[in-house]
N, C-alpha and C. Protein backbone atom coordinates (compact mmCIF):
# COMPACT_ATOMS: atom_id res chain seq x y z
N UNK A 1 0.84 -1.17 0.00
CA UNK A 1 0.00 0.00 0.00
C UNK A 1 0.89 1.23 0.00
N UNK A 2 0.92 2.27 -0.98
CA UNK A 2 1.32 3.15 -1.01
C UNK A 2 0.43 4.66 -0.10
N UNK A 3 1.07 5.46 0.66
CA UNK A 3 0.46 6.47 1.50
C UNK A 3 0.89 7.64 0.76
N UNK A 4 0.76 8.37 0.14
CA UNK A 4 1.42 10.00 0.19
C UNK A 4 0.57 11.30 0.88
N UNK A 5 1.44 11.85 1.74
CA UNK A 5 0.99 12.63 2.44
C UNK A 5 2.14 13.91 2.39
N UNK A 6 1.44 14.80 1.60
CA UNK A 6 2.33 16.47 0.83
C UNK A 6 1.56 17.43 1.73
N UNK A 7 3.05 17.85 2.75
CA UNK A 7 2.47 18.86 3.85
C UNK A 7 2.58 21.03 3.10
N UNK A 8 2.09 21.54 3.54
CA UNK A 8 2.16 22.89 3.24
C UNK A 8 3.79 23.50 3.66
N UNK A 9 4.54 23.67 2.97
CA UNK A 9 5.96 24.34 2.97
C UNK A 9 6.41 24.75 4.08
N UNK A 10 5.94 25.48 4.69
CA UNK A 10 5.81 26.39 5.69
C UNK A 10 5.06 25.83 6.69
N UNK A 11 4.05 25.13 6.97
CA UNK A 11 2.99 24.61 7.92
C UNK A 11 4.31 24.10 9.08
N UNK A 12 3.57 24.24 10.16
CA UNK A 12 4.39 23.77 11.54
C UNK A 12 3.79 23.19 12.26
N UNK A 13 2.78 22.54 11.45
CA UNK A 13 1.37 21.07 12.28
C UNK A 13 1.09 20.80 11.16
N UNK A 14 1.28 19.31 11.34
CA UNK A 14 0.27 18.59 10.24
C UNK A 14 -0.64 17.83 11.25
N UNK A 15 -1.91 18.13 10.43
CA UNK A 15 -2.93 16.93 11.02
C UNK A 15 -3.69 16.26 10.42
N UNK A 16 -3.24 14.86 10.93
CA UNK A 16 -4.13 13.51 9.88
C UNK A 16 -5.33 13.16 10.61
N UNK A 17 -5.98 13.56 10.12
CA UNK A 17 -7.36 13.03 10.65
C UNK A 17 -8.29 12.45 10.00
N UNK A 18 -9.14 11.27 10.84
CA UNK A 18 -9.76 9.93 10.32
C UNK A 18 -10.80 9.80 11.07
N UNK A 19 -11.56 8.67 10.79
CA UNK A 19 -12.44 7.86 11.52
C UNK A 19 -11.42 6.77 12.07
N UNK A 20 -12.21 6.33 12.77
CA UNK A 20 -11.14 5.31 13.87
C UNK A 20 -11.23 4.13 12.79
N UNK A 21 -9.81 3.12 13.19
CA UNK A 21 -9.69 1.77 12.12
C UNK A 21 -9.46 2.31 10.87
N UNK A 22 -9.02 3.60 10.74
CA UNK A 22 -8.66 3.77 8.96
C UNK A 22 -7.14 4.07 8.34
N UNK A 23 -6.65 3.41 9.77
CA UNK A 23 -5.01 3.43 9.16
C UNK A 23 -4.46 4.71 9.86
N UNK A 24 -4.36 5.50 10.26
CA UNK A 24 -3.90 7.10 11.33
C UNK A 24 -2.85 6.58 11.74
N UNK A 25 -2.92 5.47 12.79
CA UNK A 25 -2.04 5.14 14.18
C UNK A 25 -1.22 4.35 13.28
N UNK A 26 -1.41 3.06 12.01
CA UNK A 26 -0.15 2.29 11.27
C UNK A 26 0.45 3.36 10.70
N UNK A 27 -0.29 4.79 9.89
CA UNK A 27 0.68 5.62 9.02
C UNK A 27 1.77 6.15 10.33
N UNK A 28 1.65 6.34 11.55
CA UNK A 28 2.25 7.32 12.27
C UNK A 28 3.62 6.11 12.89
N UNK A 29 2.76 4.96 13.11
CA UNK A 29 4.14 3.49 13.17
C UNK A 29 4.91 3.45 12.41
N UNK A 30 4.74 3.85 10.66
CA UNK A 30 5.22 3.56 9.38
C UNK A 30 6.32 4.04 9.73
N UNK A 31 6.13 5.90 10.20
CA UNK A 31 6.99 7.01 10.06
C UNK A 31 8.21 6.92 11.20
N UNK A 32 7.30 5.94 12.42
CA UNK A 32 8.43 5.57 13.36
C UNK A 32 9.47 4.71 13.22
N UNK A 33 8.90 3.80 12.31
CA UNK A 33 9.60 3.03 12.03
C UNK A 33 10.70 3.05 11.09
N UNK A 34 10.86 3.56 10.19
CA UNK A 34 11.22 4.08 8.82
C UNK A 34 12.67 4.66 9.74
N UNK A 35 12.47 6.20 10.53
CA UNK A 35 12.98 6.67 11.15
C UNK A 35 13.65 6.25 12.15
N UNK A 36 13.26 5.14 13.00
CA UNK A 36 14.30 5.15 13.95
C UNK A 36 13.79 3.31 14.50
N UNK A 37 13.53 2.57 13.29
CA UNK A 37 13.36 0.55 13.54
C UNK A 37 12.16 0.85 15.14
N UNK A 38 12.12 -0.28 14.99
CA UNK A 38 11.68 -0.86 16.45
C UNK A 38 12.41 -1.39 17.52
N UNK A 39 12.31 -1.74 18.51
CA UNK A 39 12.72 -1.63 19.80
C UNK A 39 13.27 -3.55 19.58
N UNK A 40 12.56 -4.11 19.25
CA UNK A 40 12.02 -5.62 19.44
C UNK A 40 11.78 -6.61 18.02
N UNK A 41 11.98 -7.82 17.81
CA UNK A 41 11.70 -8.14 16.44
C UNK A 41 9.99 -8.30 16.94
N UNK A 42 9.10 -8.54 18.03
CA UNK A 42 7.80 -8.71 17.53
C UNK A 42 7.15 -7.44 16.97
N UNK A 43 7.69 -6.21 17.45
CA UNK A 43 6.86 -5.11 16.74
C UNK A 43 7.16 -4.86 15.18
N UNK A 44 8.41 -5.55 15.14
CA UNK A 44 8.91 -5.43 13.11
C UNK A 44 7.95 -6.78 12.61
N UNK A 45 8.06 -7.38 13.26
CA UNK A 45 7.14 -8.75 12.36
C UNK A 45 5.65 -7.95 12.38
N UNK A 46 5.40 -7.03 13.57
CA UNK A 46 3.50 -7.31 13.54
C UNK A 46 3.73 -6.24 12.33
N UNK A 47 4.56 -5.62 11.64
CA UNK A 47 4.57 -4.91 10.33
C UNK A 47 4.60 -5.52 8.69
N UNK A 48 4.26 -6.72 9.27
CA UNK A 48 4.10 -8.34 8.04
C UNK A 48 2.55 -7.70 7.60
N UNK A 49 2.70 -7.45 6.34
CA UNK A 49 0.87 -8.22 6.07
C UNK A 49 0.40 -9.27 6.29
N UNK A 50 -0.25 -9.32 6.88
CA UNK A 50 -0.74 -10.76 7.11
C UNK A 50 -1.44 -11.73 5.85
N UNK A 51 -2.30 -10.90 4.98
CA UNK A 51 -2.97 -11.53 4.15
C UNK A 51 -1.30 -11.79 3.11
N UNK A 52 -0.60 -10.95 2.57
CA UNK A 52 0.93 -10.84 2.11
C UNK A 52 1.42 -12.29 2.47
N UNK A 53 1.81 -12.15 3.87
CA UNK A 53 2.93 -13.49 4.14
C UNK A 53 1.93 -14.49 4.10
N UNK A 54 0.90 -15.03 4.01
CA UNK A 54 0.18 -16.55 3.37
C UNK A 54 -0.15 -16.21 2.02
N UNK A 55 0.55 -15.54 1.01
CA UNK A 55 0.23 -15.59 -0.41
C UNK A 55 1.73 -16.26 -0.84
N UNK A 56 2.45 -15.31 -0.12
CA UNK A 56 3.85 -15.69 -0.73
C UNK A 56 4.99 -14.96 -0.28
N UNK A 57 6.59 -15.21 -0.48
CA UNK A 57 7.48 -14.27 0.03
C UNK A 57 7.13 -12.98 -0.24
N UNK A 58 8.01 -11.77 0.52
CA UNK A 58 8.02 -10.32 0.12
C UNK A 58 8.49 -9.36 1.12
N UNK A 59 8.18 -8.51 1.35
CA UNK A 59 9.02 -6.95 1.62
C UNK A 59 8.03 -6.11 2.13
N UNK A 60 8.38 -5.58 3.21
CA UNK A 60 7.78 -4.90 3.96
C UNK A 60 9.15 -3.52 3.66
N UNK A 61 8.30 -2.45 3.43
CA UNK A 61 9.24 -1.10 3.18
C UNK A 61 8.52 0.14 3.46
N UNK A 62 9.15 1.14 3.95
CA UNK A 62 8.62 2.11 4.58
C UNK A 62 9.54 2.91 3.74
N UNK A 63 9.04 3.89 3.10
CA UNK A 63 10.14 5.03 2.01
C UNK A 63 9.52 6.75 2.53
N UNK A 64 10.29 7.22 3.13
CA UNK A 64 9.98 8.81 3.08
C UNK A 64 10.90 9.70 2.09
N UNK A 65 10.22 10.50 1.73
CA UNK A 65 10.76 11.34 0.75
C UNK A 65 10.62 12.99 1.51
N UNK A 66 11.62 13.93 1.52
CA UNK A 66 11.40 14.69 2.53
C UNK A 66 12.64 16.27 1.63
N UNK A 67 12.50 17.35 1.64
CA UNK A 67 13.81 18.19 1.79
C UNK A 67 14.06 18.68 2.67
N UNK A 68 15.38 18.93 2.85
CA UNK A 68 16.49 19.38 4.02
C UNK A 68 17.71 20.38 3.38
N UNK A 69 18.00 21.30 3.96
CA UNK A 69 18.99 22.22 3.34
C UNK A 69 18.68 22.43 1.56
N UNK A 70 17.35 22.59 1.47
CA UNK A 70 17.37 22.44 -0.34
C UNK A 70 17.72 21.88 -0.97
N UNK A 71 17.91 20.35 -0.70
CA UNK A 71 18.02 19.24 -0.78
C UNK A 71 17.06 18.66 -0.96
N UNK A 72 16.64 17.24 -1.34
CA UNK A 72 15.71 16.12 -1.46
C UNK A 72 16.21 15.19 -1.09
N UNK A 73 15.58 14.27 -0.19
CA UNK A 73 15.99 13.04 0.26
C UNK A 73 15.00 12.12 0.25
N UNK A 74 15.51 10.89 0.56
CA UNK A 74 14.78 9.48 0.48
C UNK A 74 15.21 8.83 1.38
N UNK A 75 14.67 8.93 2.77
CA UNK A 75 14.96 7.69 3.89
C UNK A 75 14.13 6.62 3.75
N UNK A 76 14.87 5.17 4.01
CA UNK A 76 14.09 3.90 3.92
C UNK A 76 14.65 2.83 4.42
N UNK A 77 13.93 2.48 4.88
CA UNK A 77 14.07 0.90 5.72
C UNK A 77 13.24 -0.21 5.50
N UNK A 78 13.41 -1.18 4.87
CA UNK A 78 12.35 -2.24 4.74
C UNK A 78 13.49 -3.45 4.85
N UNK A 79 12.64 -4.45 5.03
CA UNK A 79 12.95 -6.04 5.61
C UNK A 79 11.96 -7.06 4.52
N UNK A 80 13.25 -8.26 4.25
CA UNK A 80 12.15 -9.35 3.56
C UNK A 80 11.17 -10.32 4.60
N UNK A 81 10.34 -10.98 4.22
CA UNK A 81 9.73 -11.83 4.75
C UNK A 81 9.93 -13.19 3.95
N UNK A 82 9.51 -14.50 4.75
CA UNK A 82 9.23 -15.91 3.90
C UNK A 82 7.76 -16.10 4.30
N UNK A 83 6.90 -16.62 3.02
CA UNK A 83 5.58 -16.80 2.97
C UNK A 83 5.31 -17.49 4.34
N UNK A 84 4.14 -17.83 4.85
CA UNK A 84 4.05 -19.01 6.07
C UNK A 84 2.37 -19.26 5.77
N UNK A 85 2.21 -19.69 6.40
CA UNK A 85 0.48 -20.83 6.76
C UNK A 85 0.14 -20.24 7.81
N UNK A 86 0.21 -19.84 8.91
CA UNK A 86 -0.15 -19.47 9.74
C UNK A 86 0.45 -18.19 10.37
N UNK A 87 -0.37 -16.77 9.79
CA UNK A 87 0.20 -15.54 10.33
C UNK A 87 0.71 -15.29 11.54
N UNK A 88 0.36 -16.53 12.76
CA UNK A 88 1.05 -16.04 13.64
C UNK A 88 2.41 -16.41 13.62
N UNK A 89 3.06 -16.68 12.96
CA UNK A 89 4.28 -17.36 12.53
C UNK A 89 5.63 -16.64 11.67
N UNK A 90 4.83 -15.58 11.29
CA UNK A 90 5.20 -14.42 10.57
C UNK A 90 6.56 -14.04 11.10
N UNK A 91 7.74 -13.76 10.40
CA UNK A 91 8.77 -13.31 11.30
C UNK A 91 9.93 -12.34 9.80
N UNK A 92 10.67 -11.53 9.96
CA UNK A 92 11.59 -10.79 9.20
C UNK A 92 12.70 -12.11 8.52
N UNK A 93 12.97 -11.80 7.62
CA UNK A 93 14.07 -12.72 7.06
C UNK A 93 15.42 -12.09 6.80
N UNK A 94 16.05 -11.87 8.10
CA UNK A 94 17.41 -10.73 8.07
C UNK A 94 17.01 -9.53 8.75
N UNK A 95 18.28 -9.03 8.85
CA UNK A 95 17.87 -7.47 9.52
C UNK A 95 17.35 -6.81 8.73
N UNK A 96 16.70 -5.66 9.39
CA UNK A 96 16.02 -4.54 7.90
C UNK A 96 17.86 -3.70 7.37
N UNK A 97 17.18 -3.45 6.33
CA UNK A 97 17.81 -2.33 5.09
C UNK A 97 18.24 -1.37 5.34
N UNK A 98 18.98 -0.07 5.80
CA UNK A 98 18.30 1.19 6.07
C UNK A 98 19.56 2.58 4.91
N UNK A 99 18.66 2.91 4.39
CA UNK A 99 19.38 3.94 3.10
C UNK A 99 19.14 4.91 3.71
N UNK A 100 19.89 5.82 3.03
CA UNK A 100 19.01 7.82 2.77
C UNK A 100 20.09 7.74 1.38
N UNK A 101 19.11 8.41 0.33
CA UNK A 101 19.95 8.70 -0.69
C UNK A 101 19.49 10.22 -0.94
N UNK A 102 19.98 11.00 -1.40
CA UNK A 102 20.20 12.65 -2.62
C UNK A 102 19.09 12.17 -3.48
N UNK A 103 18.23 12.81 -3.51
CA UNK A 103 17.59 12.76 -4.94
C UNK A 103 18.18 14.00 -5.60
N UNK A 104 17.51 14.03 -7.35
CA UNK A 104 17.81 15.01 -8.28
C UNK A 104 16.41 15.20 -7.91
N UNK A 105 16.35 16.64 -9.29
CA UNK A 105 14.68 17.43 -9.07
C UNK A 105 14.13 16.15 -10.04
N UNK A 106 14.53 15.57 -10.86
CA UNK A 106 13.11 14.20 -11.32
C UNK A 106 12.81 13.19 -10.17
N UNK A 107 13.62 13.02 -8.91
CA UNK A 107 13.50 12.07 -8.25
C UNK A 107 14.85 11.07 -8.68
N UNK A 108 15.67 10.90 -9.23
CA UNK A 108 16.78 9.87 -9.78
C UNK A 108 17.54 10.21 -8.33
N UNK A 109 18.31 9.47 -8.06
CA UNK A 109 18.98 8.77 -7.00
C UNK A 109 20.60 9.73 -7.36
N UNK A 110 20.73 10.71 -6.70
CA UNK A 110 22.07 11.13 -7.40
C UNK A 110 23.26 10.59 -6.63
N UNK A 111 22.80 10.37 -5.20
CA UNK A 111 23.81 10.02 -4.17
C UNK A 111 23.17 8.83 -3.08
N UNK A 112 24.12 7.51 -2.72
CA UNK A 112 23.50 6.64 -1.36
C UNK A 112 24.24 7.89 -0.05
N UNK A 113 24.02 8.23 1.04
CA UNK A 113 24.01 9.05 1.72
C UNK A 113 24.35 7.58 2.54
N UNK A 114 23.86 6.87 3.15
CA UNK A 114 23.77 6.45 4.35
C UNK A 114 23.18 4.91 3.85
N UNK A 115 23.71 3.28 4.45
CA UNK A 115 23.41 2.10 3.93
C UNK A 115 23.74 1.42 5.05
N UNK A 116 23.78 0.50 4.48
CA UNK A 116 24.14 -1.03 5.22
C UNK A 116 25.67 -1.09 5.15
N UNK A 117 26.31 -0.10 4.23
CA UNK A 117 27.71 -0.19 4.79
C UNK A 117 28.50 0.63 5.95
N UNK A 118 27.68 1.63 6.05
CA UNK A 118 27.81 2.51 7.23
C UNK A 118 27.01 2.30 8.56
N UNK A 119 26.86 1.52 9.23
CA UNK A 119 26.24 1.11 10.17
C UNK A 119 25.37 2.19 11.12
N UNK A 120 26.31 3.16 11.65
CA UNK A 120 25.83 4.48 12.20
C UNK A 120 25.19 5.56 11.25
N UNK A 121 26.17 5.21 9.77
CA UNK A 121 25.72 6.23 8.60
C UNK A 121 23.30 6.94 8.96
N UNK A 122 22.85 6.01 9.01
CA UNK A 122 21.50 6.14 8.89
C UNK A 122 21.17 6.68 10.15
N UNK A 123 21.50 6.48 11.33
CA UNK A 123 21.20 7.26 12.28
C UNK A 123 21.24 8.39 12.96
N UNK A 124 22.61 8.29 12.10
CA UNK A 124 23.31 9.85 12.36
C UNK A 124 22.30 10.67 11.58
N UNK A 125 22.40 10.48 10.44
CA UNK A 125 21.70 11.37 9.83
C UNK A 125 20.71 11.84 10.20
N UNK A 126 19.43 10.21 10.64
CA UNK A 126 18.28 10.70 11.22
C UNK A 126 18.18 11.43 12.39
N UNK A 127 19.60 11.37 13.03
CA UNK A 127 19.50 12.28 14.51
C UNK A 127 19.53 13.47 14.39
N UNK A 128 20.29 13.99 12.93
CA UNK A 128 20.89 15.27 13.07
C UNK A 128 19.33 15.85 13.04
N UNK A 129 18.20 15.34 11.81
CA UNK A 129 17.39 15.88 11.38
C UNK A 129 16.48 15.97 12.54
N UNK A 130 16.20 14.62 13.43
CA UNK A 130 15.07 14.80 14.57
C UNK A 130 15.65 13.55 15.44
N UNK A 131 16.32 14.19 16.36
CA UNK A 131 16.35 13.17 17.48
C UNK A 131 15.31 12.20 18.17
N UNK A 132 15.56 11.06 17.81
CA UNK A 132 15.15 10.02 18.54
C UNK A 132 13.85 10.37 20.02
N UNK A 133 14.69 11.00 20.96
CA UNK A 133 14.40 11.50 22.13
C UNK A 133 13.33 12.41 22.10
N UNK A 134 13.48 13.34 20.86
CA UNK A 134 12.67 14.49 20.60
C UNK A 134 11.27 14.15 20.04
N UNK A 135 11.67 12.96 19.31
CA UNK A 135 10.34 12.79 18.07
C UNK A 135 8.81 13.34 18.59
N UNK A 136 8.83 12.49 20.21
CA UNK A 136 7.43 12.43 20.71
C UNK A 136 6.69 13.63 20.65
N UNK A 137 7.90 14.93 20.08
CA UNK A 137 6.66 16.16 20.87
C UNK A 137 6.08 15.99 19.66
N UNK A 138 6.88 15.66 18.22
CA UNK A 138 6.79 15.82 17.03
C UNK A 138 5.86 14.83 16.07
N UNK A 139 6.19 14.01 16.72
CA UNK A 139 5.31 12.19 15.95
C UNK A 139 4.42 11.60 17.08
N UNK A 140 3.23 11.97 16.97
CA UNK A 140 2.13 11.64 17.91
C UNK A 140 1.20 11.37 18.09
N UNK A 141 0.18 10.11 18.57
CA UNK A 141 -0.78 9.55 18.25
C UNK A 141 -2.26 10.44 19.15
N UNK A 142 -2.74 10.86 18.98
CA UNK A 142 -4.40 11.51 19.83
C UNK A 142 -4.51 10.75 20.61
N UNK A 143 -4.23 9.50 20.36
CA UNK A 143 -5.37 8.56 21.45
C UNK A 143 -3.96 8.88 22.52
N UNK A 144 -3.05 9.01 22.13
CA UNK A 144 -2.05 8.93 23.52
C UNK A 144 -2.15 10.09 24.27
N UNK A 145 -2.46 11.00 23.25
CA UNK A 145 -2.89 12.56 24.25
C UNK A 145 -4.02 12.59 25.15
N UNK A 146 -5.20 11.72 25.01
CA UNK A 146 -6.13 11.35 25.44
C UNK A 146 -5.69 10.71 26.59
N UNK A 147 -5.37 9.65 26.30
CA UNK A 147 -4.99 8.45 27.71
C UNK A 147 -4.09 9.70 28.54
N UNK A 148 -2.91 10.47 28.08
CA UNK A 148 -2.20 11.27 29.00
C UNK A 148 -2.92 12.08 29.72
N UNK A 149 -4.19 13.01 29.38
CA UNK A 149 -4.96 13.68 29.81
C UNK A 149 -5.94 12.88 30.58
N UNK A 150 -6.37 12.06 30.59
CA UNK A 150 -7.09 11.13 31.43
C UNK A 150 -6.08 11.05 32.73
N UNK A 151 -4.96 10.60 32.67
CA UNK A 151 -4.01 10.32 34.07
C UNK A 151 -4.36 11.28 34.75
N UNK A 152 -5.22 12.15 34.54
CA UNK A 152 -4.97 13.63 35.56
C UNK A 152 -6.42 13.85 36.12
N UNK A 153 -7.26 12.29 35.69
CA UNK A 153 -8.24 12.13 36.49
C UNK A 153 -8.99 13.30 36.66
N UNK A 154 -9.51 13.92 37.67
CA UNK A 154 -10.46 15.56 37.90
C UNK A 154 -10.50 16.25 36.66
N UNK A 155 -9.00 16.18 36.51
CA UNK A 155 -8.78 17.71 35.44
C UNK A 155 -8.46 17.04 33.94
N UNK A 156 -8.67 15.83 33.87
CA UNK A 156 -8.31 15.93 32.16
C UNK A 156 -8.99 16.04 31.06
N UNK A 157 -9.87 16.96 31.26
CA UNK A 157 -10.85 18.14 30.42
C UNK A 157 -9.85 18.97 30.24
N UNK A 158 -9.54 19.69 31.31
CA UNK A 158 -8.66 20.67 31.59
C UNK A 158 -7.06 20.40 30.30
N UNK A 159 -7.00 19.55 31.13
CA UNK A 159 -5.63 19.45 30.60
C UNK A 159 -6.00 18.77 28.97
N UNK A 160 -6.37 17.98 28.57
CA UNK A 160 -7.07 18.09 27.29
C UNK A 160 -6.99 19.30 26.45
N UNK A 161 -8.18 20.08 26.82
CA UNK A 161 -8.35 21.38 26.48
C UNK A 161 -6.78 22.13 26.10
N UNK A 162 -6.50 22.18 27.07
CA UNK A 162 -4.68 22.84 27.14
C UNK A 162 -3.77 22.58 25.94
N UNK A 163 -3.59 21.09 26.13
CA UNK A 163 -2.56 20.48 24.76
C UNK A 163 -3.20 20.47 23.73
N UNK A 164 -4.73 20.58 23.22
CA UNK A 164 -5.35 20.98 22.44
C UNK A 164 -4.96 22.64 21.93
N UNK A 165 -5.05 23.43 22.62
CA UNK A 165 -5.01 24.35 22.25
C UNK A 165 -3.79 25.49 22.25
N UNK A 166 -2.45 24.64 23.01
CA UNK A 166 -1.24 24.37 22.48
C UNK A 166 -1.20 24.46 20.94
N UNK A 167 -1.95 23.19 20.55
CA UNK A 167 -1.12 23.15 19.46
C UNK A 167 -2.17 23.04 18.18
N UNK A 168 -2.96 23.80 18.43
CA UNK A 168 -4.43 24.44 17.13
C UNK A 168 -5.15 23.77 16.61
N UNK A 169 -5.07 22.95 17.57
CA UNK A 169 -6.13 21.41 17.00
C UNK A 169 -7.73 21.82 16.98
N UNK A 170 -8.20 22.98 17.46
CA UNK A 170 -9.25 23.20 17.76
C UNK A 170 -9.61 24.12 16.25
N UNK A 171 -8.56 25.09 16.26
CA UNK A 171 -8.32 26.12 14.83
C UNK A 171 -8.43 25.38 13.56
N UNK A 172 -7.55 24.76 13.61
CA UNK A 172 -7.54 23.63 12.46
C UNK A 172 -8.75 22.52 12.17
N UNK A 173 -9.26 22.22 13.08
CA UNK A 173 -10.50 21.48 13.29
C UNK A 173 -11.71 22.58 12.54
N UNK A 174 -11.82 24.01 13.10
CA UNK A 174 -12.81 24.76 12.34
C UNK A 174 -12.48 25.60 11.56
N UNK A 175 -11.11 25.26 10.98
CA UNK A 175 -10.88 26.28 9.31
C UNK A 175 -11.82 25.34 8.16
């Protein structure tokens, strides 16, 4: 399944918004993942299609396309799979991949930036652009703002309200 999502130049919030079950929370995993792997091989396997791995081998890949310094880039990480019979069985075949290449203005590949031969090469990079540590203020799911505002029990209307209006979710909601 291909996603493209083309933010406004200048914009300093993007917001994806859905009905619940329509993919929001996997696109926002995609971007975590892509960016900085998973923690664990079960959270890279539960990134198997399921209907995919009982058809046949294949590839699970996450590709962002992004500019930086007036630049164009292409970060990506994907992993093979082997077909199986029973999805719960599902597992990566090798470590994942992880590139950044230069694009040209058609998109052609002018430079590999960062691979499988540079081990740190891909992280570095991704750190310089958004630290690891940092992502959360930046890459963030609602329902987690929710559950966080709930911890505060009495007040998480309150506090709701607040990180809502932090960050123009309310503005953006009625433009």
């Amino acid at each position: 399944t291909e996603v493209s999502l083309t933010t406004a130049g200048d914009s300093s919030l993007t917001l994806v918004r859905g009905k619940n079950d329509r993919g929001k929370t996997a696109f926002l995993n995609a971007v975590e993942f892509c960016l900085y792997g998973f923690e664990n091989d079960d959270e890279r396997n539960s990134c198997i299609n399921r209907q995919a791995v009982t058809e046949g081998d294949g590839q699970t890949r996450v590709r962002i396309e992004f500019e930086r310094g007036g630049e164009r880039y292409a970060a990506q990480r994907r992993f093979d799979f082997e077909a199986v019979d029973d999805v719960s069985d599902r597992e990566a075949a090798g470590p994942p991949e992880r590139t950044v290449e230069r694009l040209g203005p058609d998109g052609d590949v002018q430079e590999k930036v960062a691979g499988r031969e540079h081990a740190t090469g891909y992280s570095d990079f991704i750190e310089d652009i958004l630290p690891e540590e940092a992502s959360q203020y930046f890459l963030f799911d609602g329902e987690e703002l929710e559950e966080y505002a709930n911890s505060f029990e009495n007040r998480s209307d309150e506090v709701k309200d607040a990180i809502e209006s932090l960050l123009g979710i309310k503005e953006m909601e009625l433009a």
